[in-house]
Protein backbone atom coordinates (compact mmCIF):
# COMPACT_ATOMS: atom_id res chain seq x y z
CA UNK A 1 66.01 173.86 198.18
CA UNK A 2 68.05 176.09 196.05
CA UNK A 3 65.56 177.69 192.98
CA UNK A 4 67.36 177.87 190.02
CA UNK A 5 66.89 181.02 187.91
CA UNK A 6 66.00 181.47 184.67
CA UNK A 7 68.94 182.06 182.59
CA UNK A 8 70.83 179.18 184.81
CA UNK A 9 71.95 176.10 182.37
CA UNK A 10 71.57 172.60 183.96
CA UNK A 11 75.25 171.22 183.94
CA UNK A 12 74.11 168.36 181.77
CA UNK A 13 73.47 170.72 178.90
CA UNK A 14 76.47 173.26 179.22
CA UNK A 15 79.29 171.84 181.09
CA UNK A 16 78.39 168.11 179.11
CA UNK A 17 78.51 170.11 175.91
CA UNK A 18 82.21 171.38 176.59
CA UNK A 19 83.75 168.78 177.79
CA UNK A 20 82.41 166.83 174.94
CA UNK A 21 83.66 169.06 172.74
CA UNK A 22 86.91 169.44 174.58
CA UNK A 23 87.26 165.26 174.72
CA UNK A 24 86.48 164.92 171.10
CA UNK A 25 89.34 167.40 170.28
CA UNK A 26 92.00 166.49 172.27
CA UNK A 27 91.10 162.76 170.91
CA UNK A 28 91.87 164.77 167.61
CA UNK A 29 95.18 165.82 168.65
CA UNK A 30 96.73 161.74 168.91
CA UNK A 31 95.43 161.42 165.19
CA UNK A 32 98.67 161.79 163.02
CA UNK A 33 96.49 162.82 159.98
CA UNK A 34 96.07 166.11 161.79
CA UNK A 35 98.87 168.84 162.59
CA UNK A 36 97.14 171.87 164.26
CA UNK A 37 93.83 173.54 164.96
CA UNK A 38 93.09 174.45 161.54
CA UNK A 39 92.94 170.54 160.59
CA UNK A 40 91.00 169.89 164.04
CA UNK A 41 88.22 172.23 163.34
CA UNK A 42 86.48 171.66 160.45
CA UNK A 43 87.33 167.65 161.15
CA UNK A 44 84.85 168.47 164.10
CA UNK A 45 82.49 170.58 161.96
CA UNK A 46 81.60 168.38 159.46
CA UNK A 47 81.03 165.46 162.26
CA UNK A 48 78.55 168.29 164.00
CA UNK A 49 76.77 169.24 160.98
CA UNK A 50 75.35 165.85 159.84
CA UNK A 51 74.53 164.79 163.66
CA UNK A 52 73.06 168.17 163.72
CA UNK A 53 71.04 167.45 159.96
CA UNK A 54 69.76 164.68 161.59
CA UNK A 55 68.90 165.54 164.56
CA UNK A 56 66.18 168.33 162.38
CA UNK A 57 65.14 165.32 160.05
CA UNK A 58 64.28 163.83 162.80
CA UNK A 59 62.05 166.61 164.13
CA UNK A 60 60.47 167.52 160.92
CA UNK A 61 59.77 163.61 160.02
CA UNK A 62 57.72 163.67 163.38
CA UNK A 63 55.79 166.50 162.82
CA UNK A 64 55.14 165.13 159.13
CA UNK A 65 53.90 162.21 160.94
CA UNK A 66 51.38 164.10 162.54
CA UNK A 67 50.18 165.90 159.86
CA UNK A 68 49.20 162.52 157.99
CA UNK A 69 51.96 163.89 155.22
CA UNK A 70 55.08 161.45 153.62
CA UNK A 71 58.27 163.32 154.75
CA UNK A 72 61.16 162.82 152.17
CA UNK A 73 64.39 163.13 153.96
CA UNK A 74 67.45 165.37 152.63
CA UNK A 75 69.86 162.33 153.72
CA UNK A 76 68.37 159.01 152.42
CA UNK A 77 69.43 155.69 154.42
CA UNK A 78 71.96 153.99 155.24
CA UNK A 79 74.04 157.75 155.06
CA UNK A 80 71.94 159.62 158.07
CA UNK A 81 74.01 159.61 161.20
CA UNK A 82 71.51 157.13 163.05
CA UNK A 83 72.27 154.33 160.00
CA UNK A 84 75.99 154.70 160.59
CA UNK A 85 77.45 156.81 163.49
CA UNK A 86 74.55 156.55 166.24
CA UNK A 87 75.86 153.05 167.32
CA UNK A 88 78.99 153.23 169.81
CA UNK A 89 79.98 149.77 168.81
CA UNK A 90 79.06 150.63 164.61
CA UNK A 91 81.76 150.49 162.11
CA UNK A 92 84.79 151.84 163.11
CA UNK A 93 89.09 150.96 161.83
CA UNK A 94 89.48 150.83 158.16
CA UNK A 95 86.29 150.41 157.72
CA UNK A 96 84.72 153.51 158.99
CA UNK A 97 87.23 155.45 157.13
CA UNK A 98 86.77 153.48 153.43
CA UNK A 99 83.13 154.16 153.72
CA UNK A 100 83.89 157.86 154.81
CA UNK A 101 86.37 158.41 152.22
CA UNK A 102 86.09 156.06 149.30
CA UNK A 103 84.01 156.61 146.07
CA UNK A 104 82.96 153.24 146.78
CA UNK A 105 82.20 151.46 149.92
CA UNK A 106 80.65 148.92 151.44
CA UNK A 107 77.99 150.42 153.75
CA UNK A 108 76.53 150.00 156.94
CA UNK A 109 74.06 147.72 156.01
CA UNK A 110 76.42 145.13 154.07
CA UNK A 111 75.27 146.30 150.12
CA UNK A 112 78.07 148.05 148.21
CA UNK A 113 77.68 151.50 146.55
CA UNK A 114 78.56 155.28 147.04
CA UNK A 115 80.72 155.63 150.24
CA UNK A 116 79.42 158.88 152.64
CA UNK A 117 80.97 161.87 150.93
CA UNK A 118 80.61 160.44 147.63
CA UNK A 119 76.84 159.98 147.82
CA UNK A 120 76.71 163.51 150.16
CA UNK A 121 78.11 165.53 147.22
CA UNK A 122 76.10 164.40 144.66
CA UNK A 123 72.86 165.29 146.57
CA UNK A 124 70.72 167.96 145.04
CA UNK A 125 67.16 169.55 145.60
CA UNK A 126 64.37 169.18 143.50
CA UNK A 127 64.05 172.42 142.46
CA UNK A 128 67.42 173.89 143.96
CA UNK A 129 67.87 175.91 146.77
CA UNK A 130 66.86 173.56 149.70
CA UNK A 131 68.61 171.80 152.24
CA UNK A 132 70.13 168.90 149.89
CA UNK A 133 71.98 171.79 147.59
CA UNK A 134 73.52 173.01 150.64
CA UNK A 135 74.92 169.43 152.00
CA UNK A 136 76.36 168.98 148.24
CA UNK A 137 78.26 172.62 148.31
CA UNK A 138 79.65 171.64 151.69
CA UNK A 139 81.27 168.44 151.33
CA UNK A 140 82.54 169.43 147.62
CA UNK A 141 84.52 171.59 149.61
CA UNK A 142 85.68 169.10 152.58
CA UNK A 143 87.89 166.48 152.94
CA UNK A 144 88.20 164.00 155.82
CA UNK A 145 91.76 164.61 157.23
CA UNK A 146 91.92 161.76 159.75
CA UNK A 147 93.38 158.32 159.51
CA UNK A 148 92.73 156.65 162.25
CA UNK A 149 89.55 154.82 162.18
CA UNK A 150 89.25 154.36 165.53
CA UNK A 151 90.21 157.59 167.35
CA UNK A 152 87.28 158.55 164.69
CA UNK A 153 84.78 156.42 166.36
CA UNK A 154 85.40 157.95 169.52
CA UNK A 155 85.07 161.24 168.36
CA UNK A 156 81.70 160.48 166.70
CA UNK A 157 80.78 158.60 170.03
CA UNK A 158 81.41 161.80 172.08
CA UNK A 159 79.35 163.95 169.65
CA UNK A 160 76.45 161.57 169.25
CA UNK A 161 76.19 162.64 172.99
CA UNK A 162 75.21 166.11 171.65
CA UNK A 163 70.95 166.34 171.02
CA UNK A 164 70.39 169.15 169.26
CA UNK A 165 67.03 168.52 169.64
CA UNK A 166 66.76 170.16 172.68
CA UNK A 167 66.73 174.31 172.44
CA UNK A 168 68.56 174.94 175.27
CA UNK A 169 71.56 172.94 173.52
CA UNK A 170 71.62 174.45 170.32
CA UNK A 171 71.29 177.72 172.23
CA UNK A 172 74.80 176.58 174.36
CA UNK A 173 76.77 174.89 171.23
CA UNK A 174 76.00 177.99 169.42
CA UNK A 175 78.36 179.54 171.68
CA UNK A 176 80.31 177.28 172.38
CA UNK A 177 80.88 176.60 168.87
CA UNK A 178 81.90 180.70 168.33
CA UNK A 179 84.30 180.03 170.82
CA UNK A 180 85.95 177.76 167.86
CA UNK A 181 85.62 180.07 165.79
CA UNK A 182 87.68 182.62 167.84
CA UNK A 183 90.76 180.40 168.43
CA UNK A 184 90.36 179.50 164.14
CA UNK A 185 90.47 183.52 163.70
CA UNK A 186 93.63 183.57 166.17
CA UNK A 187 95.38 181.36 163.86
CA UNK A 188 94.41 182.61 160.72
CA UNK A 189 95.78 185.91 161.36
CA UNK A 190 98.91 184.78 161.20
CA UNK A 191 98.25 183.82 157.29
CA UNK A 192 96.60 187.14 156.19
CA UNK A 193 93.01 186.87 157.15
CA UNK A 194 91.27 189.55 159.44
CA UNK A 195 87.83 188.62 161.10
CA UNK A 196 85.58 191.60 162.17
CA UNK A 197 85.77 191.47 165.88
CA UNK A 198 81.83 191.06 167.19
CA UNK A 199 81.02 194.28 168.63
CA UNK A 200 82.29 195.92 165.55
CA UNK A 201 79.99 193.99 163.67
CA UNK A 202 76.88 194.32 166.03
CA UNK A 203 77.44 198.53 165.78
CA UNK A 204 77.19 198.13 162.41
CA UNK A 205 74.23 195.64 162.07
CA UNK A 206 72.22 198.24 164.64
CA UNK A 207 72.67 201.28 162.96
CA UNK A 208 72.17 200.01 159.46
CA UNK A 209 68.94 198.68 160.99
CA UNK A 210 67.70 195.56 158.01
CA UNK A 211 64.17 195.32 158.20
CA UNK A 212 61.92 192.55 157.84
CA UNK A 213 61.71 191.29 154.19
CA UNK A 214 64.88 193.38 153.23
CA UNK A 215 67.38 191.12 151.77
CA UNK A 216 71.20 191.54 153.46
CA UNK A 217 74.48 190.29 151.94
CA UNK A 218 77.82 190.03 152.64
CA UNK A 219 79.59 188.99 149.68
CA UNK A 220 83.13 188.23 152.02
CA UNK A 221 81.36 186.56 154.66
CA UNK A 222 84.04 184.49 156.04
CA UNK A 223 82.64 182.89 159.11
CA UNK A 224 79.38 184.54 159.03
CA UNK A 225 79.77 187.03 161.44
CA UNK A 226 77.91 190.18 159.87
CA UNK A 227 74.97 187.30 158.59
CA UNK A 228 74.19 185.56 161.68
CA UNK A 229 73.71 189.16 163.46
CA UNK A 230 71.77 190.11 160.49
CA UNK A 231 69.30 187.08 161.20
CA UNK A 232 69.32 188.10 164.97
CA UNK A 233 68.21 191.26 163.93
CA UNK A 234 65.62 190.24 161.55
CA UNK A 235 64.68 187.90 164.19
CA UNK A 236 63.48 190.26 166.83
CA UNK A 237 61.00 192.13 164.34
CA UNK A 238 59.28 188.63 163.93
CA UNK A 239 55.90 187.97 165.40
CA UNK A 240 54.06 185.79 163.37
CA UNK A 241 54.53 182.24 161.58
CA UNK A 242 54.08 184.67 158.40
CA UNK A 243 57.48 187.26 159.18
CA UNK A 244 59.46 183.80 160.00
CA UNK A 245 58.79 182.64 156.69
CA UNK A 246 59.87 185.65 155.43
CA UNK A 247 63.03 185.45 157.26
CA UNK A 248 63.88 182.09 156.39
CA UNK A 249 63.58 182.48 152.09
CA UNK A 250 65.81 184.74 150.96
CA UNK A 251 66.89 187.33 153.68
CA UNK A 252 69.95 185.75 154.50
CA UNK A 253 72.65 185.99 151.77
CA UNK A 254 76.27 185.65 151.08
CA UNK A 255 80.04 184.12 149.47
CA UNK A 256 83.07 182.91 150.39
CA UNK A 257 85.51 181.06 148.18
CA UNK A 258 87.35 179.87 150.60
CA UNK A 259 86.43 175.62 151.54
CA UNK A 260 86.57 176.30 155.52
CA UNK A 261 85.46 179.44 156.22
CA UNK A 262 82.60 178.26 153.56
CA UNK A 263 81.43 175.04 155.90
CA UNK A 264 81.73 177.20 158.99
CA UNK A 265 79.32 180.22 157.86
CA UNK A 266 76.77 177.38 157.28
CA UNK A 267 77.27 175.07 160.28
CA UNK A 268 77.00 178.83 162.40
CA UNK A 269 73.77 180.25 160.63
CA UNK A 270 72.31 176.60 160.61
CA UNK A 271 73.13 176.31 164.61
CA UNK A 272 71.72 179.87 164.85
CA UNK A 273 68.47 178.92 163.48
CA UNK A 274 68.52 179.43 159.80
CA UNK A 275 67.24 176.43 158.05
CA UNK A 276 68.46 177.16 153.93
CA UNK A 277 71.58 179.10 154.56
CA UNK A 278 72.32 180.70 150.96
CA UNK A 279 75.81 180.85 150.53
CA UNK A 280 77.73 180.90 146.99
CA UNK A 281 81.37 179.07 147.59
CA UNK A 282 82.48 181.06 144.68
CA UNK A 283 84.59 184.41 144.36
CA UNK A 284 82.29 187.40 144.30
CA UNK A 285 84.26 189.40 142.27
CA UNK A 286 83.46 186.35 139.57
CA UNK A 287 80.92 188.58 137.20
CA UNK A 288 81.51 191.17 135.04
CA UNK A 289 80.02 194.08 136.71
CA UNK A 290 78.07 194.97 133.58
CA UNK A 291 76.28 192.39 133.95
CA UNK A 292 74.80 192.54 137.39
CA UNK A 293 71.08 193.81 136.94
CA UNK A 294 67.90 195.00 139.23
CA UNK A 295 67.35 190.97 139.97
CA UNK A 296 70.89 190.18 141.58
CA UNK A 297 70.81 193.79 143.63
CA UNK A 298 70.12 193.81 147.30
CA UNK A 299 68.87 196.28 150.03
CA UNK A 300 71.43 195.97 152.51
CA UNK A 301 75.41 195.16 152.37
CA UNK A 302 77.24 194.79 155.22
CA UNK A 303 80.90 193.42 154.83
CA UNK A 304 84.82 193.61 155.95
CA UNK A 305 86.28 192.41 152.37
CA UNK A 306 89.81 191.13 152.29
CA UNK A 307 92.65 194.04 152.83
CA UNK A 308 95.47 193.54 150.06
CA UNK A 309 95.60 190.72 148.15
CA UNK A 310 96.02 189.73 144.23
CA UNK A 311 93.45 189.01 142.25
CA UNK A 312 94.02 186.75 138.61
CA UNK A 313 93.78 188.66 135.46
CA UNK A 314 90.77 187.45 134.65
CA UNK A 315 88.77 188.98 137.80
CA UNK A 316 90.60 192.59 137.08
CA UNK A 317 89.17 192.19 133.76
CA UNK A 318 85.16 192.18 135.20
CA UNK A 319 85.90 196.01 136.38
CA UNK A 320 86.17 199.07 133.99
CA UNK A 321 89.40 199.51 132.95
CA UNK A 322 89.91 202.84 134.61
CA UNK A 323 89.13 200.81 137.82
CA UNK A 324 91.27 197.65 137.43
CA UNK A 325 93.50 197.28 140.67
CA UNK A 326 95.29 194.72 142.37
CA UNK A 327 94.16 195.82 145.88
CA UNK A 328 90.80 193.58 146.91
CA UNK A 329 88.94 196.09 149.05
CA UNK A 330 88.98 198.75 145.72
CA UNK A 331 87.32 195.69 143.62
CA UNK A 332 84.88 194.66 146.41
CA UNK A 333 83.75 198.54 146.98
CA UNK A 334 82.83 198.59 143.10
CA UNK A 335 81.01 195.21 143.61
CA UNK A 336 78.77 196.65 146.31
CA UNK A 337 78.37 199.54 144.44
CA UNK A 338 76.67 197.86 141.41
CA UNK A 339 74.78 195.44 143.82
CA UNK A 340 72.81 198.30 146.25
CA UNK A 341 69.63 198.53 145.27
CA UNK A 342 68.41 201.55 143.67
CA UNK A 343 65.79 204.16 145.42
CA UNK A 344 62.80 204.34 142.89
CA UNK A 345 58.83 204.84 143.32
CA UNK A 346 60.07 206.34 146.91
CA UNK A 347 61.55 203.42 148.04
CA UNK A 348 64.56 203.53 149.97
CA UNK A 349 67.90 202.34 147.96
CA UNK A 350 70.28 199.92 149.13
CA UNK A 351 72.49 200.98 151.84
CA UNK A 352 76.30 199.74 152.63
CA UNK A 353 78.13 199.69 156.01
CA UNK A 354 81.67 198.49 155.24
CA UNK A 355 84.98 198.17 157.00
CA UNK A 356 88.05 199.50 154.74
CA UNK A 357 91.65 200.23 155.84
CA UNK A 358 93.19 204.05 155.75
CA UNK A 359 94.36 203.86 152.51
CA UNK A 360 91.31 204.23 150.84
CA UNK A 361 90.75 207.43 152.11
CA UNK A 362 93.28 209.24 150.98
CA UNK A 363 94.33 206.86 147.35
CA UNK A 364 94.64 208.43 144.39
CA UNK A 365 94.59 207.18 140.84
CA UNK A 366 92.10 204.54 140.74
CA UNK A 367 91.07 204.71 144.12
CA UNK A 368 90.07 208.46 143.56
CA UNK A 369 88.28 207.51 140.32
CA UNK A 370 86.23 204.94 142.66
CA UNK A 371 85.36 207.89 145.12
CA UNK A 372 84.27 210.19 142.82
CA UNK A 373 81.66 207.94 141.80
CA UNK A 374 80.87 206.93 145.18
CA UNK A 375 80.52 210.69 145.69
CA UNK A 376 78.30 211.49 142.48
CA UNK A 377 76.18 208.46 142.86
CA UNK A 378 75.68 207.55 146.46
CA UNK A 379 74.99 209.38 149.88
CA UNK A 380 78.51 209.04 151.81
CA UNK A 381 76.83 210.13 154.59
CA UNK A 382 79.25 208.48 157.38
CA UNK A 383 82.23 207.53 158.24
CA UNK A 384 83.32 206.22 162.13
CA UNK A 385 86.94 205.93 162.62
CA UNK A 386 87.97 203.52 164.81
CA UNK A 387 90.56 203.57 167.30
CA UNK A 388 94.06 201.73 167.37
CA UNK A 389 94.33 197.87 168.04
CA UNK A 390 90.65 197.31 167.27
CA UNK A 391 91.81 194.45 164.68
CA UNK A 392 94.70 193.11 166.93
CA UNK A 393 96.33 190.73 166.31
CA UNK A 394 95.73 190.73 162.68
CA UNK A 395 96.41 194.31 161.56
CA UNK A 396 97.34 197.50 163.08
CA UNK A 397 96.27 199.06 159.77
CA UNK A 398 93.89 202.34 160.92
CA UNK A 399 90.23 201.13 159.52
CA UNK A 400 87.53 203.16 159.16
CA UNK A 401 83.47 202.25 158.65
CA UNK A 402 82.24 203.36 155.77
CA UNK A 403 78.02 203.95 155.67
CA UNK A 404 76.44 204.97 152.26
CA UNK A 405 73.06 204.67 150.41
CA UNK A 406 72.10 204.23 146.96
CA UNK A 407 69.92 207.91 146.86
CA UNK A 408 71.36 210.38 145.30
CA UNK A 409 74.45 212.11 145.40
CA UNK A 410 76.41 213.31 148.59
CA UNK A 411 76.50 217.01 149.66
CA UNK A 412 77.87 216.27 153.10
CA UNK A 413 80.03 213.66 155.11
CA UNK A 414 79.59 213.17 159.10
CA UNK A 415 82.77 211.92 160.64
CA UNK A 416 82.74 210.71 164.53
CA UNK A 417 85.87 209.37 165.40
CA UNK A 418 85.91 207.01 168.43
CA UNK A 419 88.09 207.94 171.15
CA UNK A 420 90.32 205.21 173.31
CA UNK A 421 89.30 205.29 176.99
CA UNK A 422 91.63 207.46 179.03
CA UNK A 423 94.99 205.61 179.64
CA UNK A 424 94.90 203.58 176.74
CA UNK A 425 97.05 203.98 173.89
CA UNK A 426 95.43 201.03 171.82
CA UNK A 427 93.20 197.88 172.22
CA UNK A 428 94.85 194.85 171.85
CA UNK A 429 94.28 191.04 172.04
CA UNK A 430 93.99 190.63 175.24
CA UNK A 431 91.91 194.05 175.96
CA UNK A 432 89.75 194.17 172.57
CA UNK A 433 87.36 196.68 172.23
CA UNK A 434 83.91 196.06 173.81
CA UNK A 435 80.67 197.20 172.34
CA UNK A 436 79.78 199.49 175.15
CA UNK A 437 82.43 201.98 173.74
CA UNK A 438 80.42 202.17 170.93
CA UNK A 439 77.43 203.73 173.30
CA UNK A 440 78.06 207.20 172.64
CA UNK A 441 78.16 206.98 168.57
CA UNK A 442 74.78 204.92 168.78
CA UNK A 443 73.52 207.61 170.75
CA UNK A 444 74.49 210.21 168.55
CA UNK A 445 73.51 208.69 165.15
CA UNK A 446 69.98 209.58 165.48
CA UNK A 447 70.33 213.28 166.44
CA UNK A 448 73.36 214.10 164.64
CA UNK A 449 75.66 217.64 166.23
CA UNK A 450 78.97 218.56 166.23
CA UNK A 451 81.06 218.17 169.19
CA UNK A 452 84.84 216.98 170.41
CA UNK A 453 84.45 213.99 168.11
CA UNK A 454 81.96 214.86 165.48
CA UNK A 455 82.17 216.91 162.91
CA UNK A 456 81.25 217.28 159.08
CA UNK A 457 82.71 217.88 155.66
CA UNK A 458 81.14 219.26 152.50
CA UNK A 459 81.12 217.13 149.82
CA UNK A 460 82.40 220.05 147.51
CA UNK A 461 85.49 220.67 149.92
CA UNK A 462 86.28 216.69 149.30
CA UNK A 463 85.82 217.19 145.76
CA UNK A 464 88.58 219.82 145.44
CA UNK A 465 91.07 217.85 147.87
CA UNK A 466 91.30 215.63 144.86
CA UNK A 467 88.72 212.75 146.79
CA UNK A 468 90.92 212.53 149.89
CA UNK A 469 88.58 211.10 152.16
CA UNK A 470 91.15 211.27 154.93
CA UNK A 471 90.53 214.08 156.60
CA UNK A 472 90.98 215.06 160.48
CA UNK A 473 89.15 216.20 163.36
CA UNK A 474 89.20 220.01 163.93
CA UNK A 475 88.49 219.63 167.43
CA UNK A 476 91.23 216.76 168.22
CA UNK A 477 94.83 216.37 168.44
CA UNK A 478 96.51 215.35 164.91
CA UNK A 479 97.58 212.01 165.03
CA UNK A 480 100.42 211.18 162.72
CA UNK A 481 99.13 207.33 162.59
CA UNK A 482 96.09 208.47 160.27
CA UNK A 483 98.17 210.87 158.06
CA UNK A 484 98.63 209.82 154.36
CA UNK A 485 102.40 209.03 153.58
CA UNK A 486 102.96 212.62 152.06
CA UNK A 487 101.79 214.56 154.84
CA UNK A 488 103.78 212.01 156.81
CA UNK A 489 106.81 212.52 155.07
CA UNK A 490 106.60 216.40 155.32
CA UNK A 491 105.93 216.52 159.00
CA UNK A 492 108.90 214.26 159.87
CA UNK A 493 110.70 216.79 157.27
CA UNK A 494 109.63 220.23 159.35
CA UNK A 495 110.27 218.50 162.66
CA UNK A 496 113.66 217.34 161.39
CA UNK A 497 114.74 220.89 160.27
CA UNK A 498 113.29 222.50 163.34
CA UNK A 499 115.56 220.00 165.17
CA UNK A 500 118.22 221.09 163.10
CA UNK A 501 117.91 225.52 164.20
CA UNK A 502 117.30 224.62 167.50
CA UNK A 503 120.97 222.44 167.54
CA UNK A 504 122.52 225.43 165.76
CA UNK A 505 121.20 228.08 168.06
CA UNK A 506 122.29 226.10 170.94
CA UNK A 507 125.67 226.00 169.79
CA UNK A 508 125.64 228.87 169.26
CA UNK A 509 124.61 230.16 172.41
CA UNK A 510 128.05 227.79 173.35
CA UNK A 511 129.95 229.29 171.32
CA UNK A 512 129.04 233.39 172.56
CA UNK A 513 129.30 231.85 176.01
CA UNK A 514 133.00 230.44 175.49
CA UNK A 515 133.51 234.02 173.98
């Protein structure tokens, strides 16, 4: 008899769970309401997320049961997925899609009124904030791209295989539902959007460190990426019913404006365990900075906000107008800057770990302005500088981590930058960077020297560069990639015109010789 070990998953929950998934999409791929992956994946998300609702209604009506209380459900009938989907042979053909799509329907039980994402939207919680708001912010955003009511059915067949029920499940479709998010990332990078790779994001997470009952946000959260290792985190420091309370109101927060990457964060954080994901589908960058007070500040930020980018007039106009900019990652470094939580009573202020290309470094103008305040009013204290290809495909823009706290000014700066392993000349998409190279840096953080890839700068010596943040390693080779376009410019310049002598001696050590 073969023991199986601990960590082993039964094929019936992990290889069931793919090739449902895999059936249900390539049943996606006849439907000619669909054209490509992007369509395909939140088709399947939505269908996940309200087997998945119910599936947890289902568990916390039972345990109401038992408790001799009256559980009220988020999703009343006939709209939970055992009223309309659970049946293989249930509606299906025109009529699954009128009731699916259609203000109104007639329903699954034979009565006419709201059809499914009618009556979804217009759900809301008693007091706001539970699970009902959330289900009404996600399907305001989603639309139902497929047209064919039966290649529907037997997608919602092959997911109603799915029990979420079980832990062991949840635990496997969380994966394998990242996996999904990986090949929508792959895609989107063709149209302009750059997701964190995940060992990026777990450095980060670690050596910002959120605490129990600290509240973290990332107010470009995409996918949820830097959230759901956030709630990992936090989850690890929990060890009674009390800390997962704690956990579950209010540590978890974020935005995205976008509809998909909106309904993805919550289906991830939900599959990851987090019951009331609190997500705004608006634009961050929405307020007038002079308005954000001590109530709508935070203790931790950790974010990669959009690189380039236009904003409308009317967001520009929320900044000071010494700071108005087209480029995004300017406007969302002044956002996190009002939102950190100031250090009083001997608390700790808010502290930011952010990803931001080269160019902030060494900008001037209005990107100066916007370090010298960072400078003046926060503790810079360190920035990692990652090596080439770590955001391949998407960009091979140089990026840089930025770490700073809201405690007082900064007198010095610690730089580490990363090295590539020997041989390589970049990471790429097939060979991204793993976490393990992040090892050393971890290691260092705590007990902070100088050596061949450490080293620190004076905040005074930044101040009289004119806030050029961009500045190299003493002990390394200089690598013309990193320089800002000046130096650049001039380097190409000196090389060109000692080119040029060289040519002319040589000629003229031709010409003597023909002599």
């Amino acid at each position: 008899m073969v023991r199986k070990t601990k960590n082993e998953m039964p094929k019936t929950t992990a290889q069931q769970l793919g090739s449902l998934i895999k059936s249900a999409r390539d049943i996606m791929r006849k439907d000619k309401g669909l054209n490509g992956d992007l369509d395909r994946l939140p088709m399947l998300t939505w269908i996940m997320f309200l087997k998945f609702l119910d599936d947890m209604e289902r568990i916390r009506e039972t345990e109401e049961e038992l408790a001799g209380r009256k559980y009220k459900p988020a999703i009343e009938p006939p709209y939970r997925w055992r009223d309309w989907a659970a049946k293989e042979d249930g509606i299906t053909g025109d009529e699954l899609i009128a009731f699916i799509n259609n203000d109104e329907a007639v329903r699954p039980d034979g009565t006419k009124g709201a059809g499914l994402f009618a009556y979804l939207r217009s759900l809301h919680g008693a007091n706001g904030g539970d699970r009902r708001d959330v289900i009404a912010t996600v399907f305001r955003g989603t639309i139902n791209r497929m047209v064919n009511g039966y290649l529907l059915r037997d997608v919602i067949n092959k997911v109603n295989s799915i029990h979420f029920t079980a832990s062991e499940e949840i635990h496997t479709l969380s994966h394998l539902y990242e996996s999904m998010l990986k090949e929508m990332r792959d895609t989107a990078g063709d149209s302009g959007e750059f997701y964190t790779p995940r060992p990026v994001i777990r450095f980060m997470v670690e050596v910002t460190d959120p605490k129990l009952g600290e509240v973290v946000l990332d107010p470009a959260c995409g996918t949820g990426g830097f959230l759901v290792e956030s709630f990992e985190h936090l989850r690890k420091q929990c060890k009674k019913a009390s800390d997962f309370e704690v956990l579950q109101k209010g540590s978890i927060t974020g935005g995205d404006a976008k509809p998909l990457p909106y309904l993805l964060c919550q289906m991830n954080l939900l599959l990851h365990g987090l019951e009331y994901p609190q997500i705004d589908p608006g634009n961050s960058l929405r307020f007038p900075l002079r308005e954000i007070g001590d109530k709508e500040r935070v203790d931790i930020i950790l974010t990669n906000p959009p690189f380039g980018g236009e904003e409308e007039r009317g967001i520009l106009s929320n900044f000071p107008e010494d700071k108005q900019t087209a480029e995004t990652a300017l406007l969302f470094l002044q956002l996190i800057m009002r939102k950190l939580r100031r250090g009083t009573g001997g608390k700790r202020g808010g502290r930011c770990g952010i990803v931001v290309p080269n160019g902030t470094l060494f900008g001037d103008g209005v990107c100066a302005r916007i370090k010298k305040e960072l400078l003046e009013e926060f503790n810079l204290h360190t920035i990692v500088r990652l090596p080439n290809g770590v955001f391949a495909p998407y960009t091979g823009i140089p990026t840089n981590l930025l770490f700073f706290e809201r405690d007082g000014p900064t007198k010095e700066i610690w730089y580490y930058e990363v090295p590539l392993p020997e041989g390589r000349k970049q990471y790429t998409k097939t060979q991204p960077m793993p976490f393990e190279e992040f090892g050393p840096v971890i290691a260092w953080w705590k007990d902070r020297k100088e050596n061949g890839h450490a080293w620190k700068v004076s905040a005074a010596k930044v101040v009289e560069s004119g806030y050029n943040l961009d500045i190299k390693n003493p002990n390394g080779k200089q690598d013309l990639e990193h320089l800002p376009p000046e130096q650049l410019t001039e380097s190409i310049l000196k090389k060109e015109q000692r080119i040029a002598e060289i040519m002319a001696e040589i000629k003229q050590v031709l010409a003597d010789g023909i002599k």
